[in-house]
Protein backbone atom coordinates (compact mmCIF):
# COMPACT_ATOMS: atom_id res chain seq x y z
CA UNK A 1 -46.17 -38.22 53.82
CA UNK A 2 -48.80 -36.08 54.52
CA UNK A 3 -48.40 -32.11 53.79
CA UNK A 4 -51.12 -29.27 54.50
CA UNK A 5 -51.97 -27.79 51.43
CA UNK A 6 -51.02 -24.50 51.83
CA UNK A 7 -47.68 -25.35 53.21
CA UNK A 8 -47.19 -27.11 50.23
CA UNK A 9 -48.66 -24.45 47.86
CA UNK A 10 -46.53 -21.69 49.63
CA UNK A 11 -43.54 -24.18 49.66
CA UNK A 12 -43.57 -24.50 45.58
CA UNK A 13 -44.55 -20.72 44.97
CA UNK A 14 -41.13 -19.49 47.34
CA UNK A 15 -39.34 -21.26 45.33
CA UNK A 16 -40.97 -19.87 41.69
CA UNK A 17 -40.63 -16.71 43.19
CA UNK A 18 -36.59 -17.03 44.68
CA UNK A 19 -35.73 -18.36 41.18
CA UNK A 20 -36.82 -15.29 39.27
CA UNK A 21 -34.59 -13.17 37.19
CA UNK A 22 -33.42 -10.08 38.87
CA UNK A 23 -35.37 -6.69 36.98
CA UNK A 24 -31.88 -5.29 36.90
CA UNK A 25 -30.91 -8.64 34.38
CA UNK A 26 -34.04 -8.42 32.63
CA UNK A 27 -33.28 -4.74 31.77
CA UNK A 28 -29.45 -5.57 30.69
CA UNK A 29 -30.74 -8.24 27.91
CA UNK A 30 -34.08 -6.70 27.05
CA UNK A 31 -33.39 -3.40 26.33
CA UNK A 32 -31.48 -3.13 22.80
CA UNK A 33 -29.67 0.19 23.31
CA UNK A 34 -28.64 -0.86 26.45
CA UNK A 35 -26.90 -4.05 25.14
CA UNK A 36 -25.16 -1.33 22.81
CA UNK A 37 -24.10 0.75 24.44
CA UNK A 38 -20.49 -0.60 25.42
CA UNK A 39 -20.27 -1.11 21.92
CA UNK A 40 -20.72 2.34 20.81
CA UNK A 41 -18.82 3.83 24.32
CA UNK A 42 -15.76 1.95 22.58
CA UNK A 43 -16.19 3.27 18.70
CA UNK A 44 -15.37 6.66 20.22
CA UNK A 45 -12.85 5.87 22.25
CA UNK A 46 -10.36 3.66 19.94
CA UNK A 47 -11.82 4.67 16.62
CA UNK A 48 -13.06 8.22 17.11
CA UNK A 49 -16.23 7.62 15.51
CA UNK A 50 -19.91 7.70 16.05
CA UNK A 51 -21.58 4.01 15.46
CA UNK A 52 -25.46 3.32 14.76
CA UNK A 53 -27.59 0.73 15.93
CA UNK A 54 -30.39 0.40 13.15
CA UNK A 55 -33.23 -1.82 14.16
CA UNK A 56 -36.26 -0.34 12.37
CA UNK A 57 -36.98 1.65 8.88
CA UNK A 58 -37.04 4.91 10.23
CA UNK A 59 -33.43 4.84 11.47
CA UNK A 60 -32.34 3.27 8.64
CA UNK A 61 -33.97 5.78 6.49
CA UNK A 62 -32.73 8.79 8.65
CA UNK A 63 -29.15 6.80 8.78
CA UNK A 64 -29.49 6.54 4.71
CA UNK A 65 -29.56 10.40 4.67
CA UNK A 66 -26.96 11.49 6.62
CA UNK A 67 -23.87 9.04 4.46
CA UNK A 68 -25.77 10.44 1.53
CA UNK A 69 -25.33 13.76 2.67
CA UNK A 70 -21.50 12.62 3.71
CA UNK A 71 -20.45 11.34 0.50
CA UNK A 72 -22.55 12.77 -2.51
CA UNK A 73 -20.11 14.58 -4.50
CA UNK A 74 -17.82 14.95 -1.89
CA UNK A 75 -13.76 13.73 -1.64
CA UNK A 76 -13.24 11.87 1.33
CA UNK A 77 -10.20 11.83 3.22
CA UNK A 78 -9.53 8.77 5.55
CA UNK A 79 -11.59 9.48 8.85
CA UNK A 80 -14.69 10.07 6.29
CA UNK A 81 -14.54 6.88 4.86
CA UNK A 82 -14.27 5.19 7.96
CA UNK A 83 -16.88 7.05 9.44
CA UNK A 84 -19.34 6.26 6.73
CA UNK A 85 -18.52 2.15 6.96
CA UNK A 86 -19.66 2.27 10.25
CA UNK A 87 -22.55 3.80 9.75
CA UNK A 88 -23.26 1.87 6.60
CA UNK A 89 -21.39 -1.15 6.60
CA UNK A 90 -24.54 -4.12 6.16
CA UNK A 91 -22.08 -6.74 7.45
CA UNK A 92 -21.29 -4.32 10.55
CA UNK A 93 -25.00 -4.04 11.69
CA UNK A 94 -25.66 -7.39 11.05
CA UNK A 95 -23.31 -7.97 13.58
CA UNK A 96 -25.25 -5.71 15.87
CA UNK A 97 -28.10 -7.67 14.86
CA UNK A 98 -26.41 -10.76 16.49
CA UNK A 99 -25.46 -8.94 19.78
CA UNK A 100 -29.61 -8.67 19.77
CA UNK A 101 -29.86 -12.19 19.13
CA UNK A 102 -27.58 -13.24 21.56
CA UNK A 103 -28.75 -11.21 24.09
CA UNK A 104 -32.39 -12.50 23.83
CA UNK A 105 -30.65 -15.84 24.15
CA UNK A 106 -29.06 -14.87 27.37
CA UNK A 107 -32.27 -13.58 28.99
CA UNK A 108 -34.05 -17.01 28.11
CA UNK A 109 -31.62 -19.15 29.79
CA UNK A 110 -32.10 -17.35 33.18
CA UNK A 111 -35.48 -17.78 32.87
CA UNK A 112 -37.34 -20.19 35.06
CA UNK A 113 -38.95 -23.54 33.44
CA UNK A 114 -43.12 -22.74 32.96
CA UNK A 115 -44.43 -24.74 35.99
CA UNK A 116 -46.65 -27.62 34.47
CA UNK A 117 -50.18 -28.06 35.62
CA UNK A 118 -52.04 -31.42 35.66
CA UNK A 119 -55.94 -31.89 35.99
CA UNK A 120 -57.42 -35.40 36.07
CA UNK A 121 -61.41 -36.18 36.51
CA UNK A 122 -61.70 -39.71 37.41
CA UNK A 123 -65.36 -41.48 37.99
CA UNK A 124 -67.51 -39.73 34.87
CA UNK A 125 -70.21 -41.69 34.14
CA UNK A 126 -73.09 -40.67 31.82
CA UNK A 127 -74.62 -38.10 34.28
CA UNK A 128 -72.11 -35.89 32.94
CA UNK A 129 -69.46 -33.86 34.96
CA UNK A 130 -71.37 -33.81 38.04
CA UNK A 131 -71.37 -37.31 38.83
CA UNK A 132 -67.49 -37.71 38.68
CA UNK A 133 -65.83 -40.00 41.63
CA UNK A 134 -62.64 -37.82 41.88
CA UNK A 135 -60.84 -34.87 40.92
CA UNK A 136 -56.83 -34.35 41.04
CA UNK A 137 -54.90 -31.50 40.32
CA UNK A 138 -51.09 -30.84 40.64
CA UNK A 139 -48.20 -28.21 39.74
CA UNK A 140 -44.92 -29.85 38.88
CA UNK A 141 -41.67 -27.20 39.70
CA UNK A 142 -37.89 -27.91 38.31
CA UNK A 143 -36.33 -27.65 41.71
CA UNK A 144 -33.03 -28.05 39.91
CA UNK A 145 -33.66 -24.95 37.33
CA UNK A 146 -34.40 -23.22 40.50
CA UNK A 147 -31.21 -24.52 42.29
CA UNK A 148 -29.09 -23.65 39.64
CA UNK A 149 -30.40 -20.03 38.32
CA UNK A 150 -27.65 -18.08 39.98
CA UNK A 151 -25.38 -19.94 38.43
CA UNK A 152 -26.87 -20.09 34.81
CA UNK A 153 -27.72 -15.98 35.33
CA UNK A 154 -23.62 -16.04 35.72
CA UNK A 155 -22.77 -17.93 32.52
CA UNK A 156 -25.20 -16.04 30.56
CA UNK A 157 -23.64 -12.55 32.01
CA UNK A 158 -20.24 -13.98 30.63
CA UNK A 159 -21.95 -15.11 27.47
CA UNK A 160 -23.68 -11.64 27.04
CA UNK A 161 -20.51 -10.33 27.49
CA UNK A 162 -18.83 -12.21 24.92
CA UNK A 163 -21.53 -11.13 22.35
CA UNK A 164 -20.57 -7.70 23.18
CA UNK A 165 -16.92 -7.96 22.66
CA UNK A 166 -17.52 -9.77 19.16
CA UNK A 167 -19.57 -6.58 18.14
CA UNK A 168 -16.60 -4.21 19.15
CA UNK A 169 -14.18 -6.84 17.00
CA UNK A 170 -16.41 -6.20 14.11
CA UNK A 171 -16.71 -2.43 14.80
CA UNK A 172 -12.63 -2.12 14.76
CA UNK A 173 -12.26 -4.72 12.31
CA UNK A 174 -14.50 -3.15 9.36
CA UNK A 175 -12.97 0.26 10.66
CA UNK A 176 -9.65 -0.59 9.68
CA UNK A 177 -10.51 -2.63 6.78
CA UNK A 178 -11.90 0.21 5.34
CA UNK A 179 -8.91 2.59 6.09
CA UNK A 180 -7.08 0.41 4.71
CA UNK A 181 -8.88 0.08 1.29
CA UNK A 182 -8.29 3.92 1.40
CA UNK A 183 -5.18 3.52 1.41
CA UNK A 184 -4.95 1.48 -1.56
CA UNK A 185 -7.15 3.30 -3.51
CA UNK A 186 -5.82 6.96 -2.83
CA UNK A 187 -2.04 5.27 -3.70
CA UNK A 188 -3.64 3.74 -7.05
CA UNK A 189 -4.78 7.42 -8.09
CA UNK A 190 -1.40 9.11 -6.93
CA UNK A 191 0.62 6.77 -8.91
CA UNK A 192 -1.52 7.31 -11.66
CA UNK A 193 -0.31 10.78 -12.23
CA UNK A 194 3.53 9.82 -12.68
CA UNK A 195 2.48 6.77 -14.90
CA UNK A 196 0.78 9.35 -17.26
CA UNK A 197 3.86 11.69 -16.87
CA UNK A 198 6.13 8.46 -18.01
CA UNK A 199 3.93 7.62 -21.07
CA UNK A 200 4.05 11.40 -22.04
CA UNK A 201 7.40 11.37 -21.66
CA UNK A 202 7.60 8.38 -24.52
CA UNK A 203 5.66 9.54 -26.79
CA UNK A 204 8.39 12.34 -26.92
CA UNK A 205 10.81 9.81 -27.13
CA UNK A 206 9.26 7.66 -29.55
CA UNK A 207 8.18 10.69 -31.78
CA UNK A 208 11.29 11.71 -31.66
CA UNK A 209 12.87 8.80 -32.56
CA UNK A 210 10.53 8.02 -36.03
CA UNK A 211 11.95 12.15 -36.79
CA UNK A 212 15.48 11.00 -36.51
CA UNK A 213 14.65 7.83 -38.38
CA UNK A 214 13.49 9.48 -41.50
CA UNK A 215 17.02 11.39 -41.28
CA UNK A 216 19.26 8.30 -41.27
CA UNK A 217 20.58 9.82 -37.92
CA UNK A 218 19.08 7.01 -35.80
CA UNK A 219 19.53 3.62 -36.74
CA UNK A 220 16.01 0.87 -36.54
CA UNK A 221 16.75 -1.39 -33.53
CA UNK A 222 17.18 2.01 -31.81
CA UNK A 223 13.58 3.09 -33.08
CA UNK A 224 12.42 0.07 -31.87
CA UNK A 225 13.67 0.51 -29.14
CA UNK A 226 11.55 3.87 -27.82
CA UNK A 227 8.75 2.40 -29.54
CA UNK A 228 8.71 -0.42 -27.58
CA UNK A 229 9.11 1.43 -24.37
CA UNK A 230 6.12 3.55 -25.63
CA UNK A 231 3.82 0.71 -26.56
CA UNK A 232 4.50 -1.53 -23.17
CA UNK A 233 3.43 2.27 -20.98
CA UNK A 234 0.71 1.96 -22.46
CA UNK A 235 -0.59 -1.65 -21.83
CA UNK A 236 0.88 -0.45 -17.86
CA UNK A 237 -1.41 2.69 -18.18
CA UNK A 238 -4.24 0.27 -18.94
CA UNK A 239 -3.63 -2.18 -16.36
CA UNK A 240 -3.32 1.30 -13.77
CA UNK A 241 -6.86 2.15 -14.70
CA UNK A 242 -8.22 -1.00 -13.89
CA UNK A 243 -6.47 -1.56 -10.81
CA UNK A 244 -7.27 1.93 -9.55
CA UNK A 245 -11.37 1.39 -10.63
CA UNK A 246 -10.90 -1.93 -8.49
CA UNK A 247 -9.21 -0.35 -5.40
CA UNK A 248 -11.98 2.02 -5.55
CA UNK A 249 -14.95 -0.42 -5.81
CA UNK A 250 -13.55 -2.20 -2.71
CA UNK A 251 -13.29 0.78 -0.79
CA UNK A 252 -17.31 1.53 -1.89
CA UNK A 253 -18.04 -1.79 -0.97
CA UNK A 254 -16.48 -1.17 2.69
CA UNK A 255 -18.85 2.02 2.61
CA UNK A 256 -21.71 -0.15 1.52
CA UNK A 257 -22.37 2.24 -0.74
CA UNK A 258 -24.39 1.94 -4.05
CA UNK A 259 -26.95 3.89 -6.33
CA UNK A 260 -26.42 7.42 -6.82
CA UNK A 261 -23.72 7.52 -3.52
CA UNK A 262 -21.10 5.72 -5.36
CA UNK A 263 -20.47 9.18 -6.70
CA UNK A 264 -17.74 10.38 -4.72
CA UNK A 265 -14.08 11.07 -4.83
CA UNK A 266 -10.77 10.17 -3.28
CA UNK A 267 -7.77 12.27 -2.67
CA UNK A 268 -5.35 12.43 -5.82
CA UNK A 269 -2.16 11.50 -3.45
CA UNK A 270 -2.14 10.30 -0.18
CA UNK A 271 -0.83 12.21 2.62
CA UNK A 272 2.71 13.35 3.50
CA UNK A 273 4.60 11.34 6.12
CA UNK A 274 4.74 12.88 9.24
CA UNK A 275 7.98 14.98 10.45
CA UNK A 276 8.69 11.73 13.22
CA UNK A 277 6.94 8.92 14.43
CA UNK A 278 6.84 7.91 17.97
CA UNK A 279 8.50 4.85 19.15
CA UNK A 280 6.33 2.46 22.01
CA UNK A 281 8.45 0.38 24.10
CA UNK A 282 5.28 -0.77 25.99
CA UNK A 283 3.87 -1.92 22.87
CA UNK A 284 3.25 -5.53 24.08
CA UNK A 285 1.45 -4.23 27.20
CA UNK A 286 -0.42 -2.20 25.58
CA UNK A 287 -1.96 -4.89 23.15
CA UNK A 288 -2.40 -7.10 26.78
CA UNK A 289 -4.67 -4.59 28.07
CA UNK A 290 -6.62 -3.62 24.78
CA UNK A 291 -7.01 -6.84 22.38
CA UNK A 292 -10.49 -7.73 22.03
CA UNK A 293 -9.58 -11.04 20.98
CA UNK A 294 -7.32 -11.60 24.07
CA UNK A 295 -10.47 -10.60 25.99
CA UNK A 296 -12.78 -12.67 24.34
CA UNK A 297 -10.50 -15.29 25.15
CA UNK A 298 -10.29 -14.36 29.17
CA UNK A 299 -14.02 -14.53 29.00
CA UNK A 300 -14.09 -17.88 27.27
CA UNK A 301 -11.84 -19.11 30.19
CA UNK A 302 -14.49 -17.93 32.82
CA UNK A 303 -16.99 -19.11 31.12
CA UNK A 304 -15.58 -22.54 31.62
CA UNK A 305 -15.18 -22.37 34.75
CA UNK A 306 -18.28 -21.75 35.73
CA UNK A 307 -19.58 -24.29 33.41
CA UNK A 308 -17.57 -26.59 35.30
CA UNK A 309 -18.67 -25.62 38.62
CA UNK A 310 -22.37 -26.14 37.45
CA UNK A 311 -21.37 -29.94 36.49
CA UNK A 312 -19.76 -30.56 39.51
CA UNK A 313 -22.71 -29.10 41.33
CA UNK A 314 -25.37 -31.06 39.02
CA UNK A 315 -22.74 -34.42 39.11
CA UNK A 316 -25.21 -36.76 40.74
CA UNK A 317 -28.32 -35.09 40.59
CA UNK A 318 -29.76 -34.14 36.61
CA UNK A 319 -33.47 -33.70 37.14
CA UNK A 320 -35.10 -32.60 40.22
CA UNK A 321 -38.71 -31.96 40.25
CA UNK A 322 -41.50 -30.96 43.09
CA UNK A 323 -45.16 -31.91 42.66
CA UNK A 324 -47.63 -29.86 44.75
CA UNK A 325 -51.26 -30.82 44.33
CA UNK A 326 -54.66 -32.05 46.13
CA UNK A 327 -57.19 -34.44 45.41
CA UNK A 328 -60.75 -33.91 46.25
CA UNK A 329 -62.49 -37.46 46.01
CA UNK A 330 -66.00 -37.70 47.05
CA UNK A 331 -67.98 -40.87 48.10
CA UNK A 332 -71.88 -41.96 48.15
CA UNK A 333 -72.81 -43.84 51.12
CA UNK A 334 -76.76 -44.19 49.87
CA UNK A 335 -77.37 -41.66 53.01
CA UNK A 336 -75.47 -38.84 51.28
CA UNK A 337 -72.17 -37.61 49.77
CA UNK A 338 -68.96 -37.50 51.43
CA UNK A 339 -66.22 -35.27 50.34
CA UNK A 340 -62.67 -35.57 51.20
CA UNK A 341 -59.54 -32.92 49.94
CA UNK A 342 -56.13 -34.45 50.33
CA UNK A 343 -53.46 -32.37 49.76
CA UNK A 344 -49.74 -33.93 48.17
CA UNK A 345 -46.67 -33.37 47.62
CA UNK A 346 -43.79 -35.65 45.63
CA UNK A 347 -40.15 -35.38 44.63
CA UNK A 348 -38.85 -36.50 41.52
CA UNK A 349 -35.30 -37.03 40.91
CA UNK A 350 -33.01 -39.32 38.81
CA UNK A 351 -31.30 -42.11 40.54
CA UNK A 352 -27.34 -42.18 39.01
CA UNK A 353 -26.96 -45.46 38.66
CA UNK A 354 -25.55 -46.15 35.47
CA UNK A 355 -24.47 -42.27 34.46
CA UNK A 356 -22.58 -41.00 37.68
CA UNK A 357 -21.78 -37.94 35.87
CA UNK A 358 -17.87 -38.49 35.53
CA UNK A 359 -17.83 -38.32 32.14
CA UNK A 360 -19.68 -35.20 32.13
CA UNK A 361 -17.24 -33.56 34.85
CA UNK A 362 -13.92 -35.01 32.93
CA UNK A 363 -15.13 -33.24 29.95
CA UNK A 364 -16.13 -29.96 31.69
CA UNK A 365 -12.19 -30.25 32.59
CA UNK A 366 -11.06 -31.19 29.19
CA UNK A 367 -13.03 -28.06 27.79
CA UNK A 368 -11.36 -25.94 30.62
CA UNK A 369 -7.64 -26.48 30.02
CA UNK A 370 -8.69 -25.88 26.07
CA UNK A 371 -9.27 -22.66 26.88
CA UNK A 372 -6.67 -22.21 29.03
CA UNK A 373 -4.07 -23.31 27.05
CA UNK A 374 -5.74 -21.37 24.04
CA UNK A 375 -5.59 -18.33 26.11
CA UNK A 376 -1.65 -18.63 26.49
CA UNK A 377 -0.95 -19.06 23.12
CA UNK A 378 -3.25 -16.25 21.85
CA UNK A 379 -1.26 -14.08 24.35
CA UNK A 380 2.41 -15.31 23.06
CA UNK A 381 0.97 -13.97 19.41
CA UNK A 382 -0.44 -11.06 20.13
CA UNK A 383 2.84 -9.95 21.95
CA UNK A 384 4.15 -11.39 18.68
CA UNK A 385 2.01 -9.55 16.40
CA UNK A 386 2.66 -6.06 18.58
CA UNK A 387 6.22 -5.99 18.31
CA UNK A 388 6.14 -6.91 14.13
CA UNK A 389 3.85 -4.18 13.66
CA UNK A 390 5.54 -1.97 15.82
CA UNK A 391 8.41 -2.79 13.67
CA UNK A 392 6.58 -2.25 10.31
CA UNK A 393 5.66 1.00 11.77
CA UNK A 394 8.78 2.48 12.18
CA UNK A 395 10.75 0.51 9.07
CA UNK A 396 8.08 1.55 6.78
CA UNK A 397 8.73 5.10 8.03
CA UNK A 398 12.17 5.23 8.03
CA UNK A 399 12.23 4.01 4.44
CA UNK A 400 9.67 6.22 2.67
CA UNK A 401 11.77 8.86 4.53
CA UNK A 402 14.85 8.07 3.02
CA UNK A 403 13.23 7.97 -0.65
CA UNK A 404 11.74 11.27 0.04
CA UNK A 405 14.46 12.90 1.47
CA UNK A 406 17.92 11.11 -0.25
CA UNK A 407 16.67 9.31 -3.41
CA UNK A 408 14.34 12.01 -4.66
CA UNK A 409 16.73 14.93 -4.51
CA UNK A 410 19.14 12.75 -6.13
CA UNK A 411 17.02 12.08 -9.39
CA UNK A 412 16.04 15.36 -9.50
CA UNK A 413 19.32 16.93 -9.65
CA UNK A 414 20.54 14.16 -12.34
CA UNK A 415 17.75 15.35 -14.20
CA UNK A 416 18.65 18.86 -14.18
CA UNK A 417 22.29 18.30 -14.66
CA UNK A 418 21.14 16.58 -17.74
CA UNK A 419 18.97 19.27 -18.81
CA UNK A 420 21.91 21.82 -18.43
CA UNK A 421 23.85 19.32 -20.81
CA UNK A 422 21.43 18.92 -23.06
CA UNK A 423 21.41 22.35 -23.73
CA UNK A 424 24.96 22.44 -23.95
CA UNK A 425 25.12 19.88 -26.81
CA UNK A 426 26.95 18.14 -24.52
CA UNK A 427 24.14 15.25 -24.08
CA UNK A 428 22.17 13.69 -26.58
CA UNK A 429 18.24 13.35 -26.75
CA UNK A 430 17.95 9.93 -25.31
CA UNK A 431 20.31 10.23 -22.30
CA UNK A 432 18.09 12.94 -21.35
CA UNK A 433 14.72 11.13 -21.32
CA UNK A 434 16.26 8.32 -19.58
CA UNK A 435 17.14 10.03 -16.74
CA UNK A 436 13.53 11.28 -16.91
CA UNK A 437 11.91 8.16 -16.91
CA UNK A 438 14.47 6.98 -14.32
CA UNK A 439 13.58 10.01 -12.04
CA UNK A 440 9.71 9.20 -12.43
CA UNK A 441 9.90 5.51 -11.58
CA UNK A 442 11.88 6.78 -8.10
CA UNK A 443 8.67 8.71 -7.40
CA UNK A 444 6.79 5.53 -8.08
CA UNK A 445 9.30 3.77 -5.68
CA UNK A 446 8.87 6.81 -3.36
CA UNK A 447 4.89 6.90 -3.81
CA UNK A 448 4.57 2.86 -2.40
CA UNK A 449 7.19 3.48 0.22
CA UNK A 450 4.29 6.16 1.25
CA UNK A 451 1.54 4.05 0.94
CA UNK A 452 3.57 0.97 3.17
CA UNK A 453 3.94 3.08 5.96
CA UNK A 454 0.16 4.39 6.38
CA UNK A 455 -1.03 0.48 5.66
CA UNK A 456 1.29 -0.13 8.56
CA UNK A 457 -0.04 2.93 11.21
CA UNK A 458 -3.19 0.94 10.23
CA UNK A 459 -2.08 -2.45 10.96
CA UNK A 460 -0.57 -0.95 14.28
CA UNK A 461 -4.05 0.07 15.89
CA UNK A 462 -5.38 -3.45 14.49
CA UNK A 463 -2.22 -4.99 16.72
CA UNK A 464 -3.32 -2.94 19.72
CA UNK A 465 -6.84 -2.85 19.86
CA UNK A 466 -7.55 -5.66 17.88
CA UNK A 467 -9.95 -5.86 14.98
CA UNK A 468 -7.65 -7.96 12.22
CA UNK A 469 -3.52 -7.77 12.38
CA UNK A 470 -3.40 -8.61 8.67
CA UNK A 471 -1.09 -6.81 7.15
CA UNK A 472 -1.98 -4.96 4.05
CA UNK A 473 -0.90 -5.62 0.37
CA UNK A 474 2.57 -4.98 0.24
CA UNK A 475 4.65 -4.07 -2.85
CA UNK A 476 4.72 -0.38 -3.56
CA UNK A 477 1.70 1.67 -5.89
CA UNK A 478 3.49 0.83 -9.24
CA UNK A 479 1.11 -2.22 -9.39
CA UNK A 480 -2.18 -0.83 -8.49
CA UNK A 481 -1.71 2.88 -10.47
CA UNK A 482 -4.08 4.23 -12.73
CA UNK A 483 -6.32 7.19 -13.62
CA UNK A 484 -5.38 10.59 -15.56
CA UNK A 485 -4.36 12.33 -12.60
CA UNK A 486 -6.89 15.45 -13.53
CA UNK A 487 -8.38 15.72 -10.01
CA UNK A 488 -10.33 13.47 -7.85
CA UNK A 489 -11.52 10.05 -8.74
């Protein structure tokens, strides 16, 4: 088959041309800020919060100033620690990082093959160049890259996407870590207090008890007794420190904070419950519309299906290739030279005889209905996981409430009773500092009722939004108190 050379030519280049990435694509995946931006719309929305993207020195060096400037001597409250992990959080722009990553990845994969070019002198002979029988040159096109871009710009717009969504995941995910860490350090401190107020109130005990000793008025298993209470507050007060200079360090870490801006402070007590707390009967649709791991898993569904549309489309044919070319071939008759230019064109293609591509297109389908059927049951949990925390939520509430408001009152009015006795002569020494130290452990009770109810409004938002439904540690403050209680920490 005989082609003019220019059709030919024009043919190929139509083609190049028609398979080209759109500028509008090339923009999307090119341009970094523009890949972050969803990222960063959502950060304000859910979180509140201002996010950074910090690709070169100067913005990390700008970025180190401002959390310096944020947390240098300062006592952060919740919304301040959160705002300086995501500013600072290394594990949160590597992340970002990734989206980059991925979204160079995207823009290569709708770009066209390089068209290959082929030059071939035949006839040299020792005259050098000039004396050469032949010359052929050809451009070979992927017809089937060119065939197929819409569909692979498609799949890597889904892909993109999916990059995207894992980004915001990690946003809300170290977000929320780091309130939580809060949390659990702010509870260590406040506990710490009452733990100090229980030792002080054996030494009384225990002094007092060696005073009555020495009189024959108390009798030695008795002394042993508030000495023994004394000395096992103290190992406790130890074991508070620690915890509490733990809690902290992991909420620093979450800052990704080190050097001279580990020097802040946290809150001595954590906040007081709110008055109510409002209940959400559309909890579950609420987490159907906002989970980013629900849509992450929608997107992994379409992305299936178009990757099996593009092996049903590519079944039979796998490699398609156009050759456009000429040959110019030039022949001595003794008289003179003759010169001839033949233009040509060929199609290359693979002939499915042994691979028809059914096993391709049953696994295609196989890949499909797992992520369908992953889909569904990522669905049944997170309706699941909104109703438990929407449950926590309101238990957790409900019970710190009923410490603060019927337990509390309670041991403090046994205490004064006691008091009022005491001075009476009515009650002895030791009844009196029991009901002390049994008033003080109902604030501890009271103080990780507290703390259970703000790790659950966090788990809540993690339940809607997405970004880890872990639950916090559970269990009250008295195992994680410590400090002196003099301030902040």
């Amino acid at each position: 088959m005989r082609v003019p050379r220019k059709t030919g030519l024009a043919f190929s280049a139509a083609l190049l041309i028609s398979a080209c990435a759109s500028p509008q694509q090339v923009a999307k995946f090119a341009d970094p800020k523009a890949a972050f931006a969803p990222v960063a719309d959502n950060g304000r929305k859910v979180l509140g919060k201002d996010t950074a993207l910090l690709m070169d020195a100067p913005a990390i060096e700008a970025n180190a100033k401002r959390v310096h400037a944020m947390v240098q001597g300062k006592t952060l409250d919740a919304d301040a620690a959160v705002q300086v992990a995501l500013l600072n959080n290394r594990g949160l722009q590597a992340a970002y990082a990734q989206l980059g990553v991925s979204a160079a990845e995207a823009w290569q994969s709708i770009m066209m093959p390089n068209p290959v070019v082929s030059i071939g002198v035949l006839g040299i002979n020792a005259d050098g160049l000039g004396a050469y029988r032949s010359i052929e040159a050809t451009i070979a096109s992927n017809l089937l890259a060119a065939f197929t871009q819409q569909g692979r710009s498609r799949m890597a717009d889904v892909k993109f996407r999916q990059a995207q969504l894992a980004a915001v995941e990690k946003t809300l995910s170290v977000a929320l870590d780091t309130r939580r860490a809060w949390v659990d350090a702010v509870a260590a401190f406040e506990a710490a207090g009452l733990v100090r107020e229980a030792q002080s109130t054996a030494d009384a005990a225990s002094e007092l008890a060696a005073r009555l000793g020495e009189t024959g008025y108390l009798n030695k298993a008795d002394q042993a007794r508030e000495h023994a209470f004394y000395a096992e507050l103290t190992g406790q007060r130890a074991q508070a420190r620690l915890a509490a200079s733990l809690a902290k360090e992991a909420l620093t870490r979450q800052m990704g904070l080190w050097g001279q801006d580990v020097n802040y402070f946290v809150p001595n007590a954590l906040p007081r419950l709110p008055g109510q707390v409002k209940s959400r009967p559309h909890i579950e649709r609420d987490a159907l519309r906002s989970r980013v791991d629900l849509a992450l898993a929608r997107l992994e569904l379409d992305s299936m299906a178009k990757a099996r549309g593009m092996t049903e489309a590519t079944r039979y044919v796998t490699d398609l290739e156009l050759v456009v070319g000429a040959e110019r071939e030039r022949e001595n008759d003794g008289g003179g030279t003759e010169t001839e230019t033949t233009p040509q064109v060929e199609l290359e293609f693979a002939i499915p005889v042994f691979d028809s591509g059914k096993a391709r297109l049953k696994r295609s389908e196989a890949a499909y209905m797992l992520a369908a059927h992953q889909l569904a049951e990522r669905a049944v949990n997170v309706r699941s996981e909104a109703r438990a925390a929407h449950a926590s939520y309101l238990g957790t509430h409900q019970i710190a409430r009923h410490y603060r408001d019927a337990v509390l009152p309670l041991r403090q009015s046994i205490e004064e009773e006691a008091l009022l006795s005491y001075n009476g002569m009515i009650t002895n020494t030791f009844e009196l500092l029991a009901d002390t130290r049994a008033r003080l452990n109902s604030n501890l009770t009271e103080a990780g009722a507290r703390r259970d109810f703000w790790l659950a409004e966090a788990n809540l938002v993690a339940a809607v939004h997405g970004g880890g439904g872990g639950a916090g540690s559970g269990g009250g403050a008295q195992a994680s108190v410590a400090g002196d209680g003099t301030g902040g920490h």
